[in-house]
C-alpha atoms as a PDB file:
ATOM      1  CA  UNK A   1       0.000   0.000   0.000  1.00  0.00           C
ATOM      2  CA  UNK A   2       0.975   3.470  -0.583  1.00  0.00           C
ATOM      3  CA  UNK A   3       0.244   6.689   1.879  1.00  0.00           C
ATOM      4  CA  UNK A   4      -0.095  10.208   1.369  1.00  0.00           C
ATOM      5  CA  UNK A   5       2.438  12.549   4.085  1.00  0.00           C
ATOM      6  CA  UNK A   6       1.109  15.977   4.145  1.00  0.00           C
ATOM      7  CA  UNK A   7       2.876  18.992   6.534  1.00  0.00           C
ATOM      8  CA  UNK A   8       1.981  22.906   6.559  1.00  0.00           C
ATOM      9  CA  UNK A   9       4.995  25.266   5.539  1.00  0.00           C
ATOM     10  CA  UNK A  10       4.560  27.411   8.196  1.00  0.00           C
ATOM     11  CA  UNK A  11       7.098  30.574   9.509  1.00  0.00           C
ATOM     12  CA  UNK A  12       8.498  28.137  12.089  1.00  0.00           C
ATOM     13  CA  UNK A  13       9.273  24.908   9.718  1.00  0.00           C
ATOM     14  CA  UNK A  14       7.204  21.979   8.639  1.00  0.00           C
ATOM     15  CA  UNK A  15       4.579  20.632  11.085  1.00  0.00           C
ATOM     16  CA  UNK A  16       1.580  17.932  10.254  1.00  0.00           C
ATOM     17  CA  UNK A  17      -1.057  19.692   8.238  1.00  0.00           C
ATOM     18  CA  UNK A  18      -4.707  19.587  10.437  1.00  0.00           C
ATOM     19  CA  UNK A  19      -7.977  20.881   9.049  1.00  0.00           C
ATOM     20  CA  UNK A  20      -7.850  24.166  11.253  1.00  0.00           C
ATOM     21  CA  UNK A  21      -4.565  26.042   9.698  1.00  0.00           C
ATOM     22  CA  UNK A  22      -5.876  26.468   6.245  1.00  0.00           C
ATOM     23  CA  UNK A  23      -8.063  26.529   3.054  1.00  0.00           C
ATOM     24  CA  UNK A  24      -5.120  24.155   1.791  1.00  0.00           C
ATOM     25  CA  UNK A  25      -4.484  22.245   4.308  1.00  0.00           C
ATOM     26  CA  UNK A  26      -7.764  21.167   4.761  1.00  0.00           C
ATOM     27  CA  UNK A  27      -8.368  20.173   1.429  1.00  0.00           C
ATOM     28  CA  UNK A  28      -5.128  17.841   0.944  1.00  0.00           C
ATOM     29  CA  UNK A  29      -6.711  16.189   4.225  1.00  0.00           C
ATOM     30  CA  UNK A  30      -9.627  15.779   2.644  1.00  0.00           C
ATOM     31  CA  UNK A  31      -7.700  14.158  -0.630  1.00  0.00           C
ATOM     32  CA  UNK A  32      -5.645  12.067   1.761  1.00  0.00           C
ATOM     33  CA  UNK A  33      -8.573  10.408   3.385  1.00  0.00           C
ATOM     34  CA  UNK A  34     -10.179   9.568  -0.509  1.00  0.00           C
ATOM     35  CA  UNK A  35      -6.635   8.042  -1.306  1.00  0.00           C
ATOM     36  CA  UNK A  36      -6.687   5.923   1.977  1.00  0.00           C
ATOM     37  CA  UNK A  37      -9.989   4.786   1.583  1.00  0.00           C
ATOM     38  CA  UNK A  38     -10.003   3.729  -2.145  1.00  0.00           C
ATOM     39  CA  UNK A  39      -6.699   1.660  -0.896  1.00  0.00           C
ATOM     40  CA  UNK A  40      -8.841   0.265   1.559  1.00  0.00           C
ATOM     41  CA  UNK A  41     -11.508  -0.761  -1.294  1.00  0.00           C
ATOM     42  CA  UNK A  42      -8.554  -2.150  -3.184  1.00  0.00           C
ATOM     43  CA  UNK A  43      -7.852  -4.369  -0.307  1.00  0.00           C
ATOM     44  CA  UNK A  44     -11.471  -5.176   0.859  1.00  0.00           C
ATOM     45  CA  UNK A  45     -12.434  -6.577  -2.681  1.00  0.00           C
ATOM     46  CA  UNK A  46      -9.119  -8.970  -2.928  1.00  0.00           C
ATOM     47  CA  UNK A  47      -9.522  -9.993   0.730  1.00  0.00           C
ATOM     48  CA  UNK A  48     -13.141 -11.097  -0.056  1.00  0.00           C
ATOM     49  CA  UNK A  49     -11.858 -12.280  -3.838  1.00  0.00           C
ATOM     50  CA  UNK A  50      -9.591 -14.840  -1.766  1.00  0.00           C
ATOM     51  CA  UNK A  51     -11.529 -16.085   0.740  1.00  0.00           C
ATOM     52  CA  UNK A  52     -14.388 -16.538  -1.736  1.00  0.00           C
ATOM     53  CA  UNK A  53     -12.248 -18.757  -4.021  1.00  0.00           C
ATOM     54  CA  UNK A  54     -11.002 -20.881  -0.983  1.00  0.00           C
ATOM     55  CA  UNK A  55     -14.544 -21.428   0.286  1.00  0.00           C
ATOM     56  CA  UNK A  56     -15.597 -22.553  -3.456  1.00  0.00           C
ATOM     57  CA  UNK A  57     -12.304 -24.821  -3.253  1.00  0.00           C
ATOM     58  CA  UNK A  58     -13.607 -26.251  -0.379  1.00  0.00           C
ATOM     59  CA  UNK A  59     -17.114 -27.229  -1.840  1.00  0.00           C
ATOM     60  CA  UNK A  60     -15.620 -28.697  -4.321  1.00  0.00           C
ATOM     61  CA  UNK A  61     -13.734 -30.608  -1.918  1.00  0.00           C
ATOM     62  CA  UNK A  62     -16.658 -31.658  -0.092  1.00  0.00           C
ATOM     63  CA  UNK A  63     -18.459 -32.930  -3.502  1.00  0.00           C
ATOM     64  CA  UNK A  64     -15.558 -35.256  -4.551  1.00  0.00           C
ATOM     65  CA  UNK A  65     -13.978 -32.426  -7.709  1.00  0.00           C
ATOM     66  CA  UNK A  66     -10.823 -32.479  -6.421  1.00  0.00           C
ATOM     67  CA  UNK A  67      -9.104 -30.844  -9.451  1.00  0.00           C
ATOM     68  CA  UNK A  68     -11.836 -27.841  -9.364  1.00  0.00           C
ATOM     69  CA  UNK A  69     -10.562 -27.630  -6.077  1.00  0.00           C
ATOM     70  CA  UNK A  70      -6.960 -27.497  -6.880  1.00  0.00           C
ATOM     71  CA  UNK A  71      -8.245 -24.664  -9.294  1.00  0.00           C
ATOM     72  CA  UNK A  72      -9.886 -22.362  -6.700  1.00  0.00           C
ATOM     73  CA  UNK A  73      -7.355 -23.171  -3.888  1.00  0.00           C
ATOM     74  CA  UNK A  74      -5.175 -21.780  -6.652  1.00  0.00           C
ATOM     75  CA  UNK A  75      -6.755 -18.976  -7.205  1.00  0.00           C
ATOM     76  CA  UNK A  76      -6.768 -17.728  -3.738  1.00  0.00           C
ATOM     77  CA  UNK A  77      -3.616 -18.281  -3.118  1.00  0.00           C
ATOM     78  CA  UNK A  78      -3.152 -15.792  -6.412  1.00  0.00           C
ATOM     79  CA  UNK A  79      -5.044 -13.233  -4.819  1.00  0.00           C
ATOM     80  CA  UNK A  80      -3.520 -13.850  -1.110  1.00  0.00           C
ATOM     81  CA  UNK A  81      -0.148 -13.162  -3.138  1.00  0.00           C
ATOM     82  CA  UNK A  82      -1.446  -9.896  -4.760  1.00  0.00           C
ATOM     83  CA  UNK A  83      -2.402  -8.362  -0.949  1.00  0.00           C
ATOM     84  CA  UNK A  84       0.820  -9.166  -0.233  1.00  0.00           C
ATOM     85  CA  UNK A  85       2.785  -7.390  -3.033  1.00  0.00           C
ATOM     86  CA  UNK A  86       0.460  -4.409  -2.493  1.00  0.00           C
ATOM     87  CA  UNK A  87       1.055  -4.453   1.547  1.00  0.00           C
ATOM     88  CA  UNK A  88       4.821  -4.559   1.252  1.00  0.00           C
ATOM     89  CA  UNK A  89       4.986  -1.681  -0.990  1.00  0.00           C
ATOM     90  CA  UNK A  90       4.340   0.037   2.651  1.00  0.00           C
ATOM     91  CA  UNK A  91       6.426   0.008   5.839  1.00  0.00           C
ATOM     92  CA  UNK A  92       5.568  -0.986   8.872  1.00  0.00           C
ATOM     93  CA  UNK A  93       3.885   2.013  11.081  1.00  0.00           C
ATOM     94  CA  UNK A  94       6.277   2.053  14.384  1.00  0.00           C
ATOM     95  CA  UNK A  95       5.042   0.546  17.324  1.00  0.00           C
ATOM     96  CA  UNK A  96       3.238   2.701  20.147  1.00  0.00           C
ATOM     97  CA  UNK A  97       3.830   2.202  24.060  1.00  0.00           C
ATOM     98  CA  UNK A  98       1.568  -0.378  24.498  1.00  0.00           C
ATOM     99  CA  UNK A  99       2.701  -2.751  22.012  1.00  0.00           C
ATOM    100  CA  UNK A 100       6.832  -1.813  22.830  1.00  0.00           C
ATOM    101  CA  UNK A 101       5.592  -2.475  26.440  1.00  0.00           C
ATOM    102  CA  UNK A 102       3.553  -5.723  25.541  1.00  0.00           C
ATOM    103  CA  UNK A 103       6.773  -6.847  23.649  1.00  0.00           C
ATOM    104  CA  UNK A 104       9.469  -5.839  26.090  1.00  0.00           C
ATOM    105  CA  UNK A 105       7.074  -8.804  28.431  1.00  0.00           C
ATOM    106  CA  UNK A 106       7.105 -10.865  26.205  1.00  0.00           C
ATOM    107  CA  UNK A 107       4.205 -10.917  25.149  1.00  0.00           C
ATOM    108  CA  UNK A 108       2.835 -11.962  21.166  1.00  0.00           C
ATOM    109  CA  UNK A 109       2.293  -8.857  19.025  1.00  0.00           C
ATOM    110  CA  UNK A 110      -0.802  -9.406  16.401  1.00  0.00           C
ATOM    111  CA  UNK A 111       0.976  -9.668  12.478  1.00  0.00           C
ATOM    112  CA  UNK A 112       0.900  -6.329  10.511  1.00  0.00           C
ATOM    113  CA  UNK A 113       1.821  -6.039   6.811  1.00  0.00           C
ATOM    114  CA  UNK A 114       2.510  -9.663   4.782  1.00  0.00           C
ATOM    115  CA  UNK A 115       3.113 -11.310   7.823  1.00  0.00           C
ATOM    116  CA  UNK A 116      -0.709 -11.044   8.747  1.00  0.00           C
ATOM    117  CA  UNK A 117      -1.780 -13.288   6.256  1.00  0.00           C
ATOM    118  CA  UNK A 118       0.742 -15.961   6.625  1.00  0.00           C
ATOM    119  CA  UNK A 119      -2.467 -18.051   8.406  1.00  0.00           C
ATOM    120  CA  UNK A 120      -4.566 -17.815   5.860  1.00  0.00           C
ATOM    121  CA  UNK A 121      -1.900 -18.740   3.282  1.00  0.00           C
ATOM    122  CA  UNK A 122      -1.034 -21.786   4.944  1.00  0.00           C
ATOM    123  CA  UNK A 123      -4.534 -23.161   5.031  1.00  0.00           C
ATOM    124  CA  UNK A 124      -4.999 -22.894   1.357  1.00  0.00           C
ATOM    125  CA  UNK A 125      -1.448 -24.024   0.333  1.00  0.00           C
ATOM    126  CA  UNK A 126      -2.869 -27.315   3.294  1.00  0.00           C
ATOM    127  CA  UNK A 127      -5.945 -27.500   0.985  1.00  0.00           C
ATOM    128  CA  UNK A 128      -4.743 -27.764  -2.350  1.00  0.00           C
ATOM    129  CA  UNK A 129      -2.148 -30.704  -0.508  1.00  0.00           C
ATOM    130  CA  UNK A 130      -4.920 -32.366   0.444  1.00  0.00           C
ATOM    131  CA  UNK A 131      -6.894 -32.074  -3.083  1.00  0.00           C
ATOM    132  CA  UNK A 132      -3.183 -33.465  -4.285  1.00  0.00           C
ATOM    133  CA  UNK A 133      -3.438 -36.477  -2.581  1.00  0.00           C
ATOM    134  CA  UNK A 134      -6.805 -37.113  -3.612  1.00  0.00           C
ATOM    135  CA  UNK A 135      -5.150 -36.768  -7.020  1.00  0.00           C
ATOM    136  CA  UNK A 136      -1.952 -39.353  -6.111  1.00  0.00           C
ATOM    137  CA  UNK A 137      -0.230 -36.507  -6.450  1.00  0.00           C
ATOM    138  CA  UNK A 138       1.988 -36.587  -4.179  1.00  0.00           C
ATOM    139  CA  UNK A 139       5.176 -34.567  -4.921  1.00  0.00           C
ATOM    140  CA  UNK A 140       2.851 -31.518  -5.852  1.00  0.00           C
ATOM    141  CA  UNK A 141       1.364 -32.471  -1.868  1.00  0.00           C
ATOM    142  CA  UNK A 142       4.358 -32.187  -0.098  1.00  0.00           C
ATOM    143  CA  UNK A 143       5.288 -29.337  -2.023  1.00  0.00           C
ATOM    144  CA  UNK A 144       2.217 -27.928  -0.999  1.00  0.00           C
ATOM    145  CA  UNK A 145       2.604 -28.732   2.703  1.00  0.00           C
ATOM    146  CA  UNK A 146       5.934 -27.992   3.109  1.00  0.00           C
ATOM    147  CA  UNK A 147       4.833 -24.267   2.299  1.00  0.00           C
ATOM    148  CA  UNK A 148       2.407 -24.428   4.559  1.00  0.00           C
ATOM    149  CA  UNK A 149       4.460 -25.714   7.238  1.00  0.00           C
ATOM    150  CA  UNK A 150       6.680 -22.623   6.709  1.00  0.00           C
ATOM    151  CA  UNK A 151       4.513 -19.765   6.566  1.00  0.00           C
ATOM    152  CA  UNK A 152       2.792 -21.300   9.807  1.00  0.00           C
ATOM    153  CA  UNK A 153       4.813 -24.158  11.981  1.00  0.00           C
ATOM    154  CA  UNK A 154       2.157 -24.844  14.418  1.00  0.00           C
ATOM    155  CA  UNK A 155      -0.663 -26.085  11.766  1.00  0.00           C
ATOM    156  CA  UNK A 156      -0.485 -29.388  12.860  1.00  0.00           C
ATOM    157  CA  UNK A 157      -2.687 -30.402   9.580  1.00  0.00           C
ATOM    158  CA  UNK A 158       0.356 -29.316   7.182  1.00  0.00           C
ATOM    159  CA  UNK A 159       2.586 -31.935   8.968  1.00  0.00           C
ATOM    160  CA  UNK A 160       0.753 -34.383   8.678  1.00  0.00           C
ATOM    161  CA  UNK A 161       0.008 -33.828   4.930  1.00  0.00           C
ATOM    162  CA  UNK A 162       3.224 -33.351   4.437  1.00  0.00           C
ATOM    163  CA  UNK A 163       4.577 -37.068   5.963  1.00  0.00           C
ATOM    164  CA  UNK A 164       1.358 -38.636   4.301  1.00  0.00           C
ATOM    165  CA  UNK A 165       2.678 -37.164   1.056  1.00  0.00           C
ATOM    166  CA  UNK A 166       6.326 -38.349   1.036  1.00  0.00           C
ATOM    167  CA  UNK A 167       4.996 -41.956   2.909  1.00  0.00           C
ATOM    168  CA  UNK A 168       3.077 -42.316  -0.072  1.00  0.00           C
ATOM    169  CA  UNK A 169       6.115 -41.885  -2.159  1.00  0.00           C
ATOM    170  CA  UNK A 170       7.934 -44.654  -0.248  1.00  0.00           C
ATOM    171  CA  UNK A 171      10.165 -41.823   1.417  1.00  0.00           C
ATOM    172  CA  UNK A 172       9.584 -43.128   4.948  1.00  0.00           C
ATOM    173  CA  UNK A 173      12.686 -41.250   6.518  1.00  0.00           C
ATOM    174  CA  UNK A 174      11.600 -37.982   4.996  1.00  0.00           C
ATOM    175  CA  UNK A 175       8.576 -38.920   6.665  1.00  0.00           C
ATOM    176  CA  UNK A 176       9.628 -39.800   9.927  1.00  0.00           C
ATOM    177  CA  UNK A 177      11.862 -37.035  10.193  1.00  0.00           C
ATOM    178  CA  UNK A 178       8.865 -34.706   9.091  1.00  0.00           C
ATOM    179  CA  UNK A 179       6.798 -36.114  11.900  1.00  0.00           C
ATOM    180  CA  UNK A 180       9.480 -35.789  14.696  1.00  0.00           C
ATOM    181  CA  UNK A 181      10.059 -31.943  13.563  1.00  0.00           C
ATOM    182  CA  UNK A 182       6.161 -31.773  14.141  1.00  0.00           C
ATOM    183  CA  UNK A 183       6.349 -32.771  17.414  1.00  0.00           C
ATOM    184  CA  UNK A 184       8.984 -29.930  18.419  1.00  0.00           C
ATOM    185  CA  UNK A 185       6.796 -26.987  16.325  1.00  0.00           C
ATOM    186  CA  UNK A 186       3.340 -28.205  16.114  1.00  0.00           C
ATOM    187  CA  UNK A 187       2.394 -30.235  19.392  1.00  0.00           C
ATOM    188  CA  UNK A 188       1.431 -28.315  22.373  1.00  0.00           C
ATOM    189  CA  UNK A 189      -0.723 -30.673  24.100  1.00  0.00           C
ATOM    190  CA  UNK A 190      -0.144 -34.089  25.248  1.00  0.00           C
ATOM    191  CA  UNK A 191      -2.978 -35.685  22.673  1.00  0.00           C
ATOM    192  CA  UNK A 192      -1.401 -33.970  19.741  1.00  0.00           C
ATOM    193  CA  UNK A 193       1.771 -35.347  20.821  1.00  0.00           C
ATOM    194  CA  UNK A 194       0.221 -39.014  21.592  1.00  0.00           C
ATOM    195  CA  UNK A 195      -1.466 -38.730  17.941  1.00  0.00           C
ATOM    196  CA  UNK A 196       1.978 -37.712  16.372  1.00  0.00           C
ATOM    197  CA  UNK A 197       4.150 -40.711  17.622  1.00  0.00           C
ATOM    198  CA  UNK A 198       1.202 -43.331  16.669  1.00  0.00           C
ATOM    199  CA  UNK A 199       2.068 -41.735  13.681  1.00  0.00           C
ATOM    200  CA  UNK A 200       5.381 -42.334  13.767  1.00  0.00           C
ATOM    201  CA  UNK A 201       5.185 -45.753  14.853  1.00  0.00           C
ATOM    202  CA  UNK A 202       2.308 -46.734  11.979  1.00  0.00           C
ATOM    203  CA  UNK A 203       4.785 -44.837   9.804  1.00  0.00           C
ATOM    204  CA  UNK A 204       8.149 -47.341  11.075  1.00  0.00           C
ATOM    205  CA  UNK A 205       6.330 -50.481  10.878  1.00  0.00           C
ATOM    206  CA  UNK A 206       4.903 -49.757   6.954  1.00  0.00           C
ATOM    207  CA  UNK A 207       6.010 -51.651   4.424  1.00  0.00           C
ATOM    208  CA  UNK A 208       6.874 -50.426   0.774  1.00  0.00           C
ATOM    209  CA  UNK A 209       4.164 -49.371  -1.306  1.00  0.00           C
ATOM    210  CA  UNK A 210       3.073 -49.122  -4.615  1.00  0.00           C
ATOM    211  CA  UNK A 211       3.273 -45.452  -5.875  1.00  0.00           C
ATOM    212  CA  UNK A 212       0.318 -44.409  -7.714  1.00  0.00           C
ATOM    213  CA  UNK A 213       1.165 -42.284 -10.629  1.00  0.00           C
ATOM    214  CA  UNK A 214      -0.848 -38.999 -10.570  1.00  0.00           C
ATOM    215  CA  UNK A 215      -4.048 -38.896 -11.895  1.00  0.00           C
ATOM    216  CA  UNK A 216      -3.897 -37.364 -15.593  1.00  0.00           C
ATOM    217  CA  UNK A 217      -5.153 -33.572 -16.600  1.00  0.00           C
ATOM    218  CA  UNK A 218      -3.644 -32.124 -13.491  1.00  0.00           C
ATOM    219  CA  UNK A 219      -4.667 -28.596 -13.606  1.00  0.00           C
ATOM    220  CA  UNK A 220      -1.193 -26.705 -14.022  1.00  0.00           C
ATOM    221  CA  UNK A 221      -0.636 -23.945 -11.508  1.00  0.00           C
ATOM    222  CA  UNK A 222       2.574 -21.565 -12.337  1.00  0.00           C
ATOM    223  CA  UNK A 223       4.561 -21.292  -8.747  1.00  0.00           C
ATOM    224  CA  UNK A 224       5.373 -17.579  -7.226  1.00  0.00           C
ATOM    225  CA  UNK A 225       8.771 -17.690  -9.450  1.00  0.00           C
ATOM    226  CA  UNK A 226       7.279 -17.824 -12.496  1.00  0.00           C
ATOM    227  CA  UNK A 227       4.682 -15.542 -12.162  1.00  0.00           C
ATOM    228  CA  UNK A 228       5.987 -11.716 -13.642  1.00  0.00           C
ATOM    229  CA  UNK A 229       7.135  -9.479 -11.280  1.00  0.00           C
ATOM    230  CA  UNK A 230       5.300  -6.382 -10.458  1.00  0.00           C
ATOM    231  CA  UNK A 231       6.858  -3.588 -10.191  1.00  0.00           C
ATOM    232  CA  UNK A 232       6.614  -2.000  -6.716  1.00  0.00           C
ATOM    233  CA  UNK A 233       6.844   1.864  -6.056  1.00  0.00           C
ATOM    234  CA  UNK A 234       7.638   3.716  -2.827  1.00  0.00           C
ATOM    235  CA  UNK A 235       6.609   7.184  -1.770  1.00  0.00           C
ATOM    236  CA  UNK A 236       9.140   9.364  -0.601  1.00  0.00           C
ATOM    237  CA  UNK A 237       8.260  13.183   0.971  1.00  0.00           C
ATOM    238  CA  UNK A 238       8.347  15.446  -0.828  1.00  0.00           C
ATOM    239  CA  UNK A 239       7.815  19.184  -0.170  1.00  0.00           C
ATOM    240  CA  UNK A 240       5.673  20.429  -2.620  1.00  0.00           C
ATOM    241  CA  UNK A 241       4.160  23.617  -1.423  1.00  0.00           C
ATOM    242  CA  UNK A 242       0.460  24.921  -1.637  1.00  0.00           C
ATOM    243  CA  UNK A 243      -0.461  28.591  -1.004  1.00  0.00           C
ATOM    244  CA  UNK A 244      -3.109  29.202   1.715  1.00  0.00           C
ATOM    245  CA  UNK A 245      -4.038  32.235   3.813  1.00  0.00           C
ATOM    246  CA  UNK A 246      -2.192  30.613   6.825  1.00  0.00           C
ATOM    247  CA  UNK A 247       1.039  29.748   4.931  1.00  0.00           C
ATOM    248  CA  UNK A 248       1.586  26.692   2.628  1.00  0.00           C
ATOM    249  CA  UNK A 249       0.647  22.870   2.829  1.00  0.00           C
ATOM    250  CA  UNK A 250       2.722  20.523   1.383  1.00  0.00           C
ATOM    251  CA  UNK A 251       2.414  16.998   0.137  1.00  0.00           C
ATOM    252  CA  UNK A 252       4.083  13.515  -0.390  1.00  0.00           C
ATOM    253  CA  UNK A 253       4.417  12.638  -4.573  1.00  0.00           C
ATOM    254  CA  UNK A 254       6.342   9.867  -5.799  1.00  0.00           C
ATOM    255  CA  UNK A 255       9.812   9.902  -6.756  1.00  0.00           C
END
């Protein structure tokens, strides 16, 4: 996202511009609160574009179309990637008291910027895992999984995809190993940990099995490298005065 900087030029420097010291002043306010709310609408509309593609993925899931719901899982992801290249166009606002105080305790800070939709990332890359292994698909799973497992290491579900995926492939000490790292990251409670090493002893007493090839028509989804790169501008401030009866306004462009 991009924001708008505006100061008044006054007689004793630059100072934020408010409503009450001028004609001009007031109306770059006014200009700076259309800009920030049509970037709000930007984000609003892909927010809802994403989730409403992962809740059609999961429909799909629930009705047995497992490559529709490849498809849609796909396509939010797509639009989870776009907030993100238009929220790291914009730094970080710096922390007030409260939250240097809460994180001087300790204490977890909610995510701002990309990081905040890390969660909802990981679910969908889970997702389309799980439609891959309805599809014997099971590189494109773990692939799938093991992104989810990074953007979020306590979803539990990812793991666990993730092992199923490579097991599947007859990589049981991927697996295994997968499993155990689950148990450091993921496992917070004694039944998830009791449910992760049945896992891992199901997982040490399997046998070889016979891979499935995928299943054929596999819709083809273009990873985050070979999508083109957008180009992202900053703003920098710039003084660019505006007369007004109380001195002069001045506001951010882009350089």
């Amino acid at each position: 996202m991009q924001s708008l900087s505006i100061f008044h030029a006054g007689s004793d420097g630059l100072r934020p511009a408010t409503s009450d010291l001028g004609s001009a002043s007031a109306e770059l306010l006014r200009m700076k609160a259309l800009h920030e709310a049509e970037l709000k609408s930007i984000m609003t509309s892909m927010e809802e574009n994403a989730v409403r593609r992962r809740e059609q993925g999961n429909m799909a899931m629930e009705k047995g179309e497992f490559r529709h719901a490849v498809k849609e899982y796909s396509h939010a992801l797509d639009h989870a990637r776009d907030m993100v290249d238009f929220l790291e166009v914009e730094k970080s606002p710096a922390m007030n008291g409260y939250q240097l105080r809460a994180l001087a305790r300790g204490m977890p800070l909610p995510q701002r910027g990309p990081k905040a939709l890390q969660p909802f990332r990981a679910i969908a890359f889970a997702s389309r895992a799980l439609a891959y292994l309805r599809l014997d698909a099971y590189a494109e799973a773990a692939e799938d999984a093991k992104a989810a497992c990074e953007l979020e290491p306590r979803y539990l579900k990812a793991w666990i995809r993730r092992a199923c995926a490579l097991a599947a492939m007859n990589r049981r000490e991927e697996a295994q190993d997968v499993l155990k790292e689950a148990l450091e990251k993921a496992c917070n409670t004694d039944l998830l940990r009791e449910q992760v090493c049945k896992l891992l002893v199901n997982l040490h007493n399997l046998v070889n099995v016979v891979v499935k090839p995928p299943e054929k028509d596999l819709p083809v989804i273009y990873k985050d490298s070979e999508r083109p790169k957008k180009k992202k501008t900053w703003r920098e401030v710039i003084a660019v005065p505006v007369a007004g009866p109380n001195g002069d306004a001045t506001v951010s462009v882009p350089r």
